[in-house]
PDB file of N, CA and C in Angstrom:
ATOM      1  N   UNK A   1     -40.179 -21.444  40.196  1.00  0.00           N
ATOM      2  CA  UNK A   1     -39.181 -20.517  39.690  1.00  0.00           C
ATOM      3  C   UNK A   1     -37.875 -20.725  40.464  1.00  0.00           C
ATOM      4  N   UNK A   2     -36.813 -20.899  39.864  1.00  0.00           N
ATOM      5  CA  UNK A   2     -35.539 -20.817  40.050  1.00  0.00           C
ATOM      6  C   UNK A   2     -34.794 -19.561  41.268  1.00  0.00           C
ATOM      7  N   UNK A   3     -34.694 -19.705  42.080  1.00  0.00           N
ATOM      8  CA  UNK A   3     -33.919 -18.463  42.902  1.00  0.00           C
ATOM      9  C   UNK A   3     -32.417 -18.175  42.450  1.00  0.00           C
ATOM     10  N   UNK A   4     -31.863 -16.814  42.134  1.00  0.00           N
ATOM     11  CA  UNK A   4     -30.548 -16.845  42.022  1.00  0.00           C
ATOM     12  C   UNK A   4     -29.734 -17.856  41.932  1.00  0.00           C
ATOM     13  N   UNK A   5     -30.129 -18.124  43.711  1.00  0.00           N
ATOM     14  CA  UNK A   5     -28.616 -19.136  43.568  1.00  0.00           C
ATOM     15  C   UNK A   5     -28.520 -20.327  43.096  1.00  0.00           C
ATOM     16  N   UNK A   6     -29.735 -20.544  42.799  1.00  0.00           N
ATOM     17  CA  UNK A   6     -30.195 -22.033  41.684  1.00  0.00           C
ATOM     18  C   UNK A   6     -29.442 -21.264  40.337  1.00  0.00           C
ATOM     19  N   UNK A   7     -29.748 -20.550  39.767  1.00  0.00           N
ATOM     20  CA  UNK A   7     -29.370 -19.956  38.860  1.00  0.00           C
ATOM     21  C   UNK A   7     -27.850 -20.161  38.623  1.00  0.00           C
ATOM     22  N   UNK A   8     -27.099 -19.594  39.528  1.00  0.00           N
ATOM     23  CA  UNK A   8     -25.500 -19.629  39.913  1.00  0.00           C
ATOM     24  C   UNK A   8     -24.915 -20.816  39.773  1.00  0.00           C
ATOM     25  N   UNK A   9     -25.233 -21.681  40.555  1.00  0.00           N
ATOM     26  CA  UNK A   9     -24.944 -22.982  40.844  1.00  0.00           C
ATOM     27  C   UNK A   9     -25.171 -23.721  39.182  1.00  0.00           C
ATOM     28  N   UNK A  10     -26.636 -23.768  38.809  1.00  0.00           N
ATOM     29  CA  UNK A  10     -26.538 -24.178  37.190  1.00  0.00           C
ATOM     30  C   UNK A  10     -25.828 -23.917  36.050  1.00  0.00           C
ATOM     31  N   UNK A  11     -25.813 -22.427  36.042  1.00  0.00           N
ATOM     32  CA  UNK A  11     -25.385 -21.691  35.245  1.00  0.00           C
ATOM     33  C   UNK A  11     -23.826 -22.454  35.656  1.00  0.00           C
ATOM     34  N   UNK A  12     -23.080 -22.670  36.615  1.00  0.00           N
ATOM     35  CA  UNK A  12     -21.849 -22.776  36.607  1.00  0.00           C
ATOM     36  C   UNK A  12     -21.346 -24.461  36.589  1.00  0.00           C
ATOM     37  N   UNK A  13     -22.185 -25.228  36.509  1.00  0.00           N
ATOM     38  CA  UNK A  13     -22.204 -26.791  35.919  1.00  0.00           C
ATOM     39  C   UNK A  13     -22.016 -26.376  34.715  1.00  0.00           C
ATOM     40  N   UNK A  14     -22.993 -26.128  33.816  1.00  0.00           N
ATOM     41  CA  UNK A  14     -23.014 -26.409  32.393  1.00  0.00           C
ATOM     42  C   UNK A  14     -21.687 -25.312  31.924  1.00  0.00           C
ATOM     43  N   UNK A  15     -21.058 -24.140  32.515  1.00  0.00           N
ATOM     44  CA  UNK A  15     -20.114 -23.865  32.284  1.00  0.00           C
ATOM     45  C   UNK A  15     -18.561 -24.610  32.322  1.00  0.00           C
ATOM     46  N   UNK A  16     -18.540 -25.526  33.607  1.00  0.00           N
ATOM     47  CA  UNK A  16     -17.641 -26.269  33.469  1.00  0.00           C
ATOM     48  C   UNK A  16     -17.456 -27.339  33.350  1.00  0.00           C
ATOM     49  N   UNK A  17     -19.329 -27.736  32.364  1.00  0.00           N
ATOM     50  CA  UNK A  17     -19.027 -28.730  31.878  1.00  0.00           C
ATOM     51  C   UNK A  17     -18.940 -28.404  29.568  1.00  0.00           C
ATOM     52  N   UNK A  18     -19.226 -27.320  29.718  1.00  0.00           N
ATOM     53  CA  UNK A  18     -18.395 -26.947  28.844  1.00  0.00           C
ATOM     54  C   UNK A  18     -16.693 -26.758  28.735  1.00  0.00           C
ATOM     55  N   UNK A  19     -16.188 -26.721  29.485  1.00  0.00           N
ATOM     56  CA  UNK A  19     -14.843 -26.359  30.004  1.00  0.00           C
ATOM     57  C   UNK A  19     -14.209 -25.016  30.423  1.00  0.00           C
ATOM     58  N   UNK A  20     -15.243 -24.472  31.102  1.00  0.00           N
ATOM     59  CA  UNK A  20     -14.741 -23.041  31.516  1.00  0.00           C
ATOM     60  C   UNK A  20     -14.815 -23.709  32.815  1.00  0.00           C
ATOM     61  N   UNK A  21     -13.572 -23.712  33.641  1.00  0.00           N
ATOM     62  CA  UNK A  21     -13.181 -24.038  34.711  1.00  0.00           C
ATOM     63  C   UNK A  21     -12.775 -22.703  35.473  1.00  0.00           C
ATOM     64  N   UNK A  22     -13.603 -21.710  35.614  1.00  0.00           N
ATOM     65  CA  UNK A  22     -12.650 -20.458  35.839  1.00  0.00           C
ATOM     66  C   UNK A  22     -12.925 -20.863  37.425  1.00  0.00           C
ATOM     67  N   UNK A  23     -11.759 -20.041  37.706  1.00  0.00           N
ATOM     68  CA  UNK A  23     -11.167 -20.115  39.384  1.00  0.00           C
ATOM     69  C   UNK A  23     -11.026 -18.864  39.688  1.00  0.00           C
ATOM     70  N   UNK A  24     -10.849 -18.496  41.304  1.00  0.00           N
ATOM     71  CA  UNK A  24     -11.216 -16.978  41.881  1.00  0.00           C
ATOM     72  C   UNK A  24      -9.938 -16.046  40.825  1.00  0.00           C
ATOM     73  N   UNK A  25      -8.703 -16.949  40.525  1.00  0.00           N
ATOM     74  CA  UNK A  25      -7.381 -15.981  39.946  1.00  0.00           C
ATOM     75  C   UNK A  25      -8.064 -15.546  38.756  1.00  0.00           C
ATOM     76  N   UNK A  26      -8.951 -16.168  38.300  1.00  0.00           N
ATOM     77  CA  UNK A  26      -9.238 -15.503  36.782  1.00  0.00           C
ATOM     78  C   UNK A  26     -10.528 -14.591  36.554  1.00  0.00           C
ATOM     79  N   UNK A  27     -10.532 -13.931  38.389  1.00  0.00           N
ATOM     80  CA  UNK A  27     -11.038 -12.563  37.817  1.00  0.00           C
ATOM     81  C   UNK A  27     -11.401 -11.391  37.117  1.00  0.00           C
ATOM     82  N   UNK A  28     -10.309 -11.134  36.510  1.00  0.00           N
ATOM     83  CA  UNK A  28      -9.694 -10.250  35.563  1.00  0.00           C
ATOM     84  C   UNK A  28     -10.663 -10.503  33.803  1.00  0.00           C
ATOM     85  N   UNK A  29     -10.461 -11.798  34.016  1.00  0.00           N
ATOM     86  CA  UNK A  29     -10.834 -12.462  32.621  1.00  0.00           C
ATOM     87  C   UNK A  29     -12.570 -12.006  32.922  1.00  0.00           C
ATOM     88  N   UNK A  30     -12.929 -13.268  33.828  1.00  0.00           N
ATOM     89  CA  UNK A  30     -14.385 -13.000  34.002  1.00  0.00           C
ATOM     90  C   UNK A  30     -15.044 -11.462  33.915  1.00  0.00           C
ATOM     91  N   UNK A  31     -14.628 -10.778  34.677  1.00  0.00           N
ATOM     92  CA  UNK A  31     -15.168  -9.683  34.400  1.00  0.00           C
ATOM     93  C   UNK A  31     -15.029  -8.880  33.080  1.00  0.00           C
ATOM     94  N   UNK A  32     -14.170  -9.064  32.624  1.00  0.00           N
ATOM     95  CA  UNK A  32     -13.622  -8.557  30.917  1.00  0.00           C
ATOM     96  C   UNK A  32     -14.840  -9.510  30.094  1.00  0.00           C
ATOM     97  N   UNK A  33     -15.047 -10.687  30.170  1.00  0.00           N
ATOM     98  CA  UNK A  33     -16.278 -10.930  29.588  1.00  0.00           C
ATOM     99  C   UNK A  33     -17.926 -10.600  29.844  1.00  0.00           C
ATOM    100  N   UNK A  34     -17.883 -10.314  31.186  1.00  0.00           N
ATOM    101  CA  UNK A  34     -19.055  -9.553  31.469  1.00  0.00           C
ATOM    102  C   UNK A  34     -19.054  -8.513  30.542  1.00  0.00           C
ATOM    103  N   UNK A  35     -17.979  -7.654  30.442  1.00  0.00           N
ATOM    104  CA  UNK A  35     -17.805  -6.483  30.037  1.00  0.00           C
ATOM    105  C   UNK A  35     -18.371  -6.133  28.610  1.00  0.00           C
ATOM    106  N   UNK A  36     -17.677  -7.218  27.731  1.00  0.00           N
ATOM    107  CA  UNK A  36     -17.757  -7.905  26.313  1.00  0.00           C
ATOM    108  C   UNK A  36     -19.587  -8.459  25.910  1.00  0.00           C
ATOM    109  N   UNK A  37     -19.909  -8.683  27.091  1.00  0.00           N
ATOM    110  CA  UNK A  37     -21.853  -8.571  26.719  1.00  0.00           C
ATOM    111  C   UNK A  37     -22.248  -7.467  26.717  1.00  0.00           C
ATOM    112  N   UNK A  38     -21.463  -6.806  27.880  1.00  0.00           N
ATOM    113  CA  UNK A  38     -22.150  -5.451  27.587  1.00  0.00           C
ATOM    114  C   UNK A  38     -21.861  -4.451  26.558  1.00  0.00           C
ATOM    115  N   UNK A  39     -20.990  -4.689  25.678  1.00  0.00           N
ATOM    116  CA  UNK A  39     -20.519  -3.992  25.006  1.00  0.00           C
ATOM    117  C   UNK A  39     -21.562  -4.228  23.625  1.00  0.00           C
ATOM    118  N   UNK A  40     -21.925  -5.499  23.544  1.00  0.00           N
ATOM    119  CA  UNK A  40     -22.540  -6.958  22.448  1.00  0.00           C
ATOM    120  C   UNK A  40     -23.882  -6.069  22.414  1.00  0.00           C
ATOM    121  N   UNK A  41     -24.691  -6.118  24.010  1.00  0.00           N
ATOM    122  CA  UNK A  41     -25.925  -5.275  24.241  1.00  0.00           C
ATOM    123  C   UNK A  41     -25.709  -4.162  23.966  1.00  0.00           C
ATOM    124  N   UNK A  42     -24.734  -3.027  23.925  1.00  0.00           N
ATOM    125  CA  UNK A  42     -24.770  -1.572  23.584  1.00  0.00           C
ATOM    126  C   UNK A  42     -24.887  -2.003  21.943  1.00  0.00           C
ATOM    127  N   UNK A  43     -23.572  -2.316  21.512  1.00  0.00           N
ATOM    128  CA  UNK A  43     -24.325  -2.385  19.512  1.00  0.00           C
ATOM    129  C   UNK A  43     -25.717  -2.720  19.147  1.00  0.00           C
ATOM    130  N   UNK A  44     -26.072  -3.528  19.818  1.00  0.00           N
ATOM    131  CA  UNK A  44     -27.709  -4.465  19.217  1.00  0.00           C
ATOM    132  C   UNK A  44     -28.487  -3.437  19.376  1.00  0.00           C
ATOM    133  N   UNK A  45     -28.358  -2.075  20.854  1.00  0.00           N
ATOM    134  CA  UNK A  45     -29.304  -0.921  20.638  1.00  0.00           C
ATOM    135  C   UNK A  45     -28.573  -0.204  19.802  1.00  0.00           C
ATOM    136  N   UNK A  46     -27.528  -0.054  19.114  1.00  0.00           N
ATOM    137  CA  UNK A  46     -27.453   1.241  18.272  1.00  0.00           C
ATOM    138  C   UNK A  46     -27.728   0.475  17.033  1.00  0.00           C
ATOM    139  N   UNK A  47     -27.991  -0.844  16.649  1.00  0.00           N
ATOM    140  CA  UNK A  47     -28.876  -1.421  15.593  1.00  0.00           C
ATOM    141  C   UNK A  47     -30.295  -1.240  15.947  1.00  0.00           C
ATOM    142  N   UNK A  48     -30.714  -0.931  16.567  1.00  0.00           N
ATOM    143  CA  UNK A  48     -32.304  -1.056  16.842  1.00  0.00           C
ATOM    144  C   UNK A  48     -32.641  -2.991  17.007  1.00  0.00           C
ATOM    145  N   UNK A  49     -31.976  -3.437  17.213  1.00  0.00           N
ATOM    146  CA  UNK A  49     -32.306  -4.866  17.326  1.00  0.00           C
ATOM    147  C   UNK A  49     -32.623  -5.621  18.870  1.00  0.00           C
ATOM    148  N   UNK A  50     -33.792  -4.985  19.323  1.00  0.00           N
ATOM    149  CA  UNK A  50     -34.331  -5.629  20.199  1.00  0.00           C
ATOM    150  C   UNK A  50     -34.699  -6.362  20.989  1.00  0.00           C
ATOM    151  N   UNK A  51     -34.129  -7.719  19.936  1.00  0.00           N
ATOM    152  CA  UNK A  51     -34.394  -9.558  20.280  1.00  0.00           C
ATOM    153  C   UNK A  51     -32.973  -9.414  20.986  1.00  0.00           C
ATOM    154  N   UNK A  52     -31.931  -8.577  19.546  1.00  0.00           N
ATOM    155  CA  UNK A  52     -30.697  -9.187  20.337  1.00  0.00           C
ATOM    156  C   UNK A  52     -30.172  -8.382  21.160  1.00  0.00           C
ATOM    157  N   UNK A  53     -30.471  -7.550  21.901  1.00  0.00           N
ATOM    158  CA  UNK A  53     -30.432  -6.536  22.660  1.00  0.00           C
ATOM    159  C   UNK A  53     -30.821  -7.457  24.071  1.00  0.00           C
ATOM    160  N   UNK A  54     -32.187  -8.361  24.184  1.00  0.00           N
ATOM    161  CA  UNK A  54     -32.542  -9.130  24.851  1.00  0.00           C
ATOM    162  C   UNK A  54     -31.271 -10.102  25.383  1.00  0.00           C
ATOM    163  N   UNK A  55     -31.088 -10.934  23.961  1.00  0.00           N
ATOM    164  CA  UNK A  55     -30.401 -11.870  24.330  1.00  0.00           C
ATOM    165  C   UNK A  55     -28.984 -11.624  24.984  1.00  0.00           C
ATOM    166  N   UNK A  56     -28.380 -10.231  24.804  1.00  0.00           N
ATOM    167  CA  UNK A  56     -26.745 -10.033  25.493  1.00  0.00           C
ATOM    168  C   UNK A  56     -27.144  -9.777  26.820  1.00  0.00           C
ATOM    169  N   UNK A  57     -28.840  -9.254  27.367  1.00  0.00           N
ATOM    170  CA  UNK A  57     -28.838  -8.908  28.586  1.00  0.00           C
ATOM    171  C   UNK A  57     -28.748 -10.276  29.335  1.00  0.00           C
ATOM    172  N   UNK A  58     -29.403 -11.529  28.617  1.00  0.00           N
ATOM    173  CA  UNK A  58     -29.459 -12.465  29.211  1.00  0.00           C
ATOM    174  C   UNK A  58     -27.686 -12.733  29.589  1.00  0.00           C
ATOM    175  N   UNK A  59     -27.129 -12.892  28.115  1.00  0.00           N
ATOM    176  CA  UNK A  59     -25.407 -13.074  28.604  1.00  0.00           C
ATOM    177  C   UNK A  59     -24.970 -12.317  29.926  1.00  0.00           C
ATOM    178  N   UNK A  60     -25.213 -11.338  29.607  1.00  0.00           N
ATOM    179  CA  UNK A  60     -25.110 -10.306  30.753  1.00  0.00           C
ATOM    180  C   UNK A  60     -25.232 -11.400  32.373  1.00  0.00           C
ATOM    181  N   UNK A  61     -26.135 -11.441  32.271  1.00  0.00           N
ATOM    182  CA  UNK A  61     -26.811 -12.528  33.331  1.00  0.00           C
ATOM    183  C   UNK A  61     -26.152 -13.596  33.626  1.00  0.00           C
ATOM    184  N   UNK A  62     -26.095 -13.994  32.674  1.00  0.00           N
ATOM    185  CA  UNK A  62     -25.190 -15.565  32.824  1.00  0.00           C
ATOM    186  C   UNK A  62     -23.630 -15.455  32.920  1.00  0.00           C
ATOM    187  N   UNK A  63     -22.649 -14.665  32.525  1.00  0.00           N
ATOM    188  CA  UNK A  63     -21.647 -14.262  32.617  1.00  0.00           C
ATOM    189  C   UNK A  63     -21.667 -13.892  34.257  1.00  0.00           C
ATOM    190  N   UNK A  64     -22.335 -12.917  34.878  1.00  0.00           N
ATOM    191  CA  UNK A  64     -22.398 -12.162  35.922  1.00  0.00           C
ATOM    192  C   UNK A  64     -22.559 -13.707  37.350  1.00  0.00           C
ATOM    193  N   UNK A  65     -23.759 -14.471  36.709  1.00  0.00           N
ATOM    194  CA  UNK A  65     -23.900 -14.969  38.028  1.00  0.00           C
ATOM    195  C   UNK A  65     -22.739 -16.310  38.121  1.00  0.00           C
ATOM    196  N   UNK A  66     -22.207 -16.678  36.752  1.00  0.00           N
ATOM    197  CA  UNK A  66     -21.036 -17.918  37.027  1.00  0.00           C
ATOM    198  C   UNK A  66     -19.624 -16.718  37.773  1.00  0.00           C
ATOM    199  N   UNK A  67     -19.877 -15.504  37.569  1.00  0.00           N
ATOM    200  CA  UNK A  67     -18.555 -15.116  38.450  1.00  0.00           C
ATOM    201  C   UNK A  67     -18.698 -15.270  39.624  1.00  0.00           C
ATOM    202  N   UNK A  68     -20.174 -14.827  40.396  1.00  0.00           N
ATOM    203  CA  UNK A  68     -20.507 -14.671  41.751  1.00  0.00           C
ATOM    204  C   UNK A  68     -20.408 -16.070  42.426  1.00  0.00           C
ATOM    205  N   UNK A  69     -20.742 -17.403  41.520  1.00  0.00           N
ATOM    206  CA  UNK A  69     -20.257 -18.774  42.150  1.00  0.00           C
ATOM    207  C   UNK A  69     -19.084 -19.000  42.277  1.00  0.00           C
ATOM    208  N   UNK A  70     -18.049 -18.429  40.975  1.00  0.00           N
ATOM    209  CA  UNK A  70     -16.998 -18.908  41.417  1.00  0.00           C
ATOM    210  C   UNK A  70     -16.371 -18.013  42.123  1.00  0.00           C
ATOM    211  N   UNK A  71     -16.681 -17.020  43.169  1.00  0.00           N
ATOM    212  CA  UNK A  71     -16.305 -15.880  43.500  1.00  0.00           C
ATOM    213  C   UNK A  71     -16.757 -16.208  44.808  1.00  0.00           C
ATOM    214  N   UNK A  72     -17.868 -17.167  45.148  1.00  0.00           N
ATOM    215  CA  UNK A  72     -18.439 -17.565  46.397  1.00  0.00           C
ATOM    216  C   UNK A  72     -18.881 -16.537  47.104  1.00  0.00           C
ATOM    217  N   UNK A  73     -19.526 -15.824  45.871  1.00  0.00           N
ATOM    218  CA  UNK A  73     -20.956 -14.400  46.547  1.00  0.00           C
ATOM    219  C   UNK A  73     -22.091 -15.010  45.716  1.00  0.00           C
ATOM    220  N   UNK A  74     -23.271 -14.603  47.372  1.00  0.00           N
ATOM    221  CA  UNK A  74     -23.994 -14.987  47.096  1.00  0.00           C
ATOM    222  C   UNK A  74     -25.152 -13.623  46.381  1.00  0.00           C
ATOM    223  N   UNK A  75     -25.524 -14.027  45.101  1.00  0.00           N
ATOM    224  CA  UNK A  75     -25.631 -12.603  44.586  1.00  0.00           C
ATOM    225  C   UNK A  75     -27.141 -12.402  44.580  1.00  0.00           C
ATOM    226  N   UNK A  76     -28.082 -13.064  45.257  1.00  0.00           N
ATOM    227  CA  UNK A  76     -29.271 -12.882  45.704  1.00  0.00           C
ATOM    228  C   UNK A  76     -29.804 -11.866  47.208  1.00  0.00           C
ATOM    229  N   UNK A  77     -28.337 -12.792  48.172  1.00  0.00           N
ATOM    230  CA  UNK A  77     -28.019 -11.574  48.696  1.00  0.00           C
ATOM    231  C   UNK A  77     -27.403 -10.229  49.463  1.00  0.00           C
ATOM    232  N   UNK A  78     -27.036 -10.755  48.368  1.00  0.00           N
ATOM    233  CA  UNK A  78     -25.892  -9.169  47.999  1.00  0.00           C
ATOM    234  C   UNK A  78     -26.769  -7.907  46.901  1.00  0.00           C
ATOM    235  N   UNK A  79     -27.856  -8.020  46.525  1.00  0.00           N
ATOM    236  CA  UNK A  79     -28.733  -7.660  45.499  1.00  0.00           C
ATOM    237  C   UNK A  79     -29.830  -7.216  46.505  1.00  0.00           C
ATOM    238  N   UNK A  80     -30.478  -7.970  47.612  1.00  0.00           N
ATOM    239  CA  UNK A  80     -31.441  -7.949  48.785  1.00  0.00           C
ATOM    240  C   UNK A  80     -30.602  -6.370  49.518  1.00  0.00           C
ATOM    241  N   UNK A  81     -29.500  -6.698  50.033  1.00  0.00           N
ATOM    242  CA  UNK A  81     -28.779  -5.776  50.762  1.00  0.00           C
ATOM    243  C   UNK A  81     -28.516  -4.695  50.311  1.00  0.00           C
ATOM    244  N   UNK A  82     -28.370  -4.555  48.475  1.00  0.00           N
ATOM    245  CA  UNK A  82     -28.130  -3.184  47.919  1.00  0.00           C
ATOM    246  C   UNK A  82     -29.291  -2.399  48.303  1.00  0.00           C
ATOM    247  N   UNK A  83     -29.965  -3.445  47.863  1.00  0.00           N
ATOM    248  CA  UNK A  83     -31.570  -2.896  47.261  1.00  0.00           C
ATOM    249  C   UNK A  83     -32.202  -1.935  48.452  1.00  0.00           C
ATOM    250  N   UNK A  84     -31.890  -2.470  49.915  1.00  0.00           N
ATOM    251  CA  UNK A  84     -32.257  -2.035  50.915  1.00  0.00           C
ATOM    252  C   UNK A  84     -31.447  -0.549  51.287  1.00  0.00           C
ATOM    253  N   UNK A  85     -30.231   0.003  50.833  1.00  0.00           N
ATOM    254  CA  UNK A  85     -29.073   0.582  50.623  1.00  0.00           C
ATOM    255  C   UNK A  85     -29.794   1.453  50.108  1.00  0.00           C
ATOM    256  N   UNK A  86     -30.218   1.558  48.650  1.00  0.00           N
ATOM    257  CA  UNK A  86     -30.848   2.067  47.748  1.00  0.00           C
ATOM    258  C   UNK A  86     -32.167   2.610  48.087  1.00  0.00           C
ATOM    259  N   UNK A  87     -32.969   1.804  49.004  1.00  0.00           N
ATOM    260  CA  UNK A  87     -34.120   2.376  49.290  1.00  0.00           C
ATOM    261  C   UNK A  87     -34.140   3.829  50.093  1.00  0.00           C
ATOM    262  N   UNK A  88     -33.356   4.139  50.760  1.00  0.00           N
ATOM    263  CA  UNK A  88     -32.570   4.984  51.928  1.00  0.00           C
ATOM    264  C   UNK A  88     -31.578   6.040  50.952  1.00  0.00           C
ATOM    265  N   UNK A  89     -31.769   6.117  49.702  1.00  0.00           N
ATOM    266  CA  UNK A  89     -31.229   7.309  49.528  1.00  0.00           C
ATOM    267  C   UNK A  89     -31.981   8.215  48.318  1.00  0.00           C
ATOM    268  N   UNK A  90     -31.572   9.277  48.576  1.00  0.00           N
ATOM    269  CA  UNK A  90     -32.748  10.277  47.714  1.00  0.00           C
ATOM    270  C   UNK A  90     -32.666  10.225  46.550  1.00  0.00           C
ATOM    271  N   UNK A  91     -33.627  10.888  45.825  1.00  0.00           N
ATOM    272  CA  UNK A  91     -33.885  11.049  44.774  1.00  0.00           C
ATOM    273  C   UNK A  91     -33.130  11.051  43.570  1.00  0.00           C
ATOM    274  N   UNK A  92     -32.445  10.188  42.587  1.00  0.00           N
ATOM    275  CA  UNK A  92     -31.481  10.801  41.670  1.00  0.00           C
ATOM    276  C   UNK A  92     -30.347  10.379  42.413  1.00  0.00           C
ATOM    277  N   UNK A  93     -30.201   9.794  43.475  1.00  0.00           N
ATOM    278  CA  UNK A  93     -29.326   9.937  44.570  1.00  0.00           C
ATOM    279  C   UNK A  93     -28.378  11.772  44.820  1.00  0.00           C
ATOM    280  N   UNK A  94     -29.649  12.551  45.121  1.00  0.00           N
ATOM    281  CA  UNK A  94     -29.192  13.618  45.309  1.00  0.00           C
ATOM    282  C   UNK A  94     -28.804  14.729  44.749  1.00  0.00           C
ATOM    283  N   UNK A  95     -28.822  14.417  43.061  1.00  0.00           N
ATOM    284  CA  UNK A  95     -28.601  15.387  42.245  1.00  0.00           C
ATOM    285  C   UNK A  95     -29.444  15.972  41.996  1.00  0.00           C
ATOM    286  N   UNK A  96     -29.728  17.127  41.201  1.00  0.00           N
ATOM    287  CA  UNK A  96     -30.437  17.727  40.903  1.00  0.00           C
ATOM    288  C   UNK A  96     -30.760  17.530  39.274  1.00  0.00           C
ATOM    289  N   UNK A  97     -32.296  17.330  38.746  1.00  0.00           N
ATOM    290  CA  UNK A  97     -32.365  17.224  37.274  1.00  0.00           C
ATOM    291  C   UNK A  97     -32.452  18.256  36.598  1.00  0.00           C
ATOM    292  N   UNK A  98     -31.906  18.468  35.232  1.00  0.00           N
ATOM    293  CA  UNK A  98     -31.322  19.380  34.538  1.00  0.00           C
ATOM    294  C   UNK A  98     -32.522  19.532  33.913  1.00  0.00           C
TER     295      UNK A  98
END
């Protein structure tokens, strides 16, 4: 199995060897297309469409980890470190359920 940053690193060949050459300035962009899967994945659930609900999470994925390469974060762990963050706080993180 592939680790993240195998993931990153691949995912961001076949991106610029498609010709997405994005560079740290085109932040703005990258994340606006992250954004744009997620938006892709919100319709596919208010279709009930499941497969493709799947497939924008994957975009999701692949969008997310060619930013973190060309962003030079390593998002395996930076994900390790939340996670540990996360373990350490309460419930709901503290709210109360309605």
């Amino acid at each position: 199995m592939k680790s993240l940053k195998e993931w990153q690193r691949m995912i961001t060949e076949y991106a610029i060897d498609k010709g997405f050459k994005w560079k740290k300035k085109d932040i703005d962009t990258m994340l606006l297309r992250i954004h744009s899967e997620i938006s892709e994945a919100s319709e596919a659930i208010r279709d009930e469409d499941w497969d493709k609900f799947a497939e924008e999470l994957a975009d999701v994925f692949i969008r997310l980890a060619n930013c973190a390469e060309v962003m030079g974060i390593d998002l395996e762990k930076e994900i390790e470190k939340k996670h540990q963050i996360n373990l350490q706080r309460p419930s709901l993180h503290g709210r109360k359920r309605k």
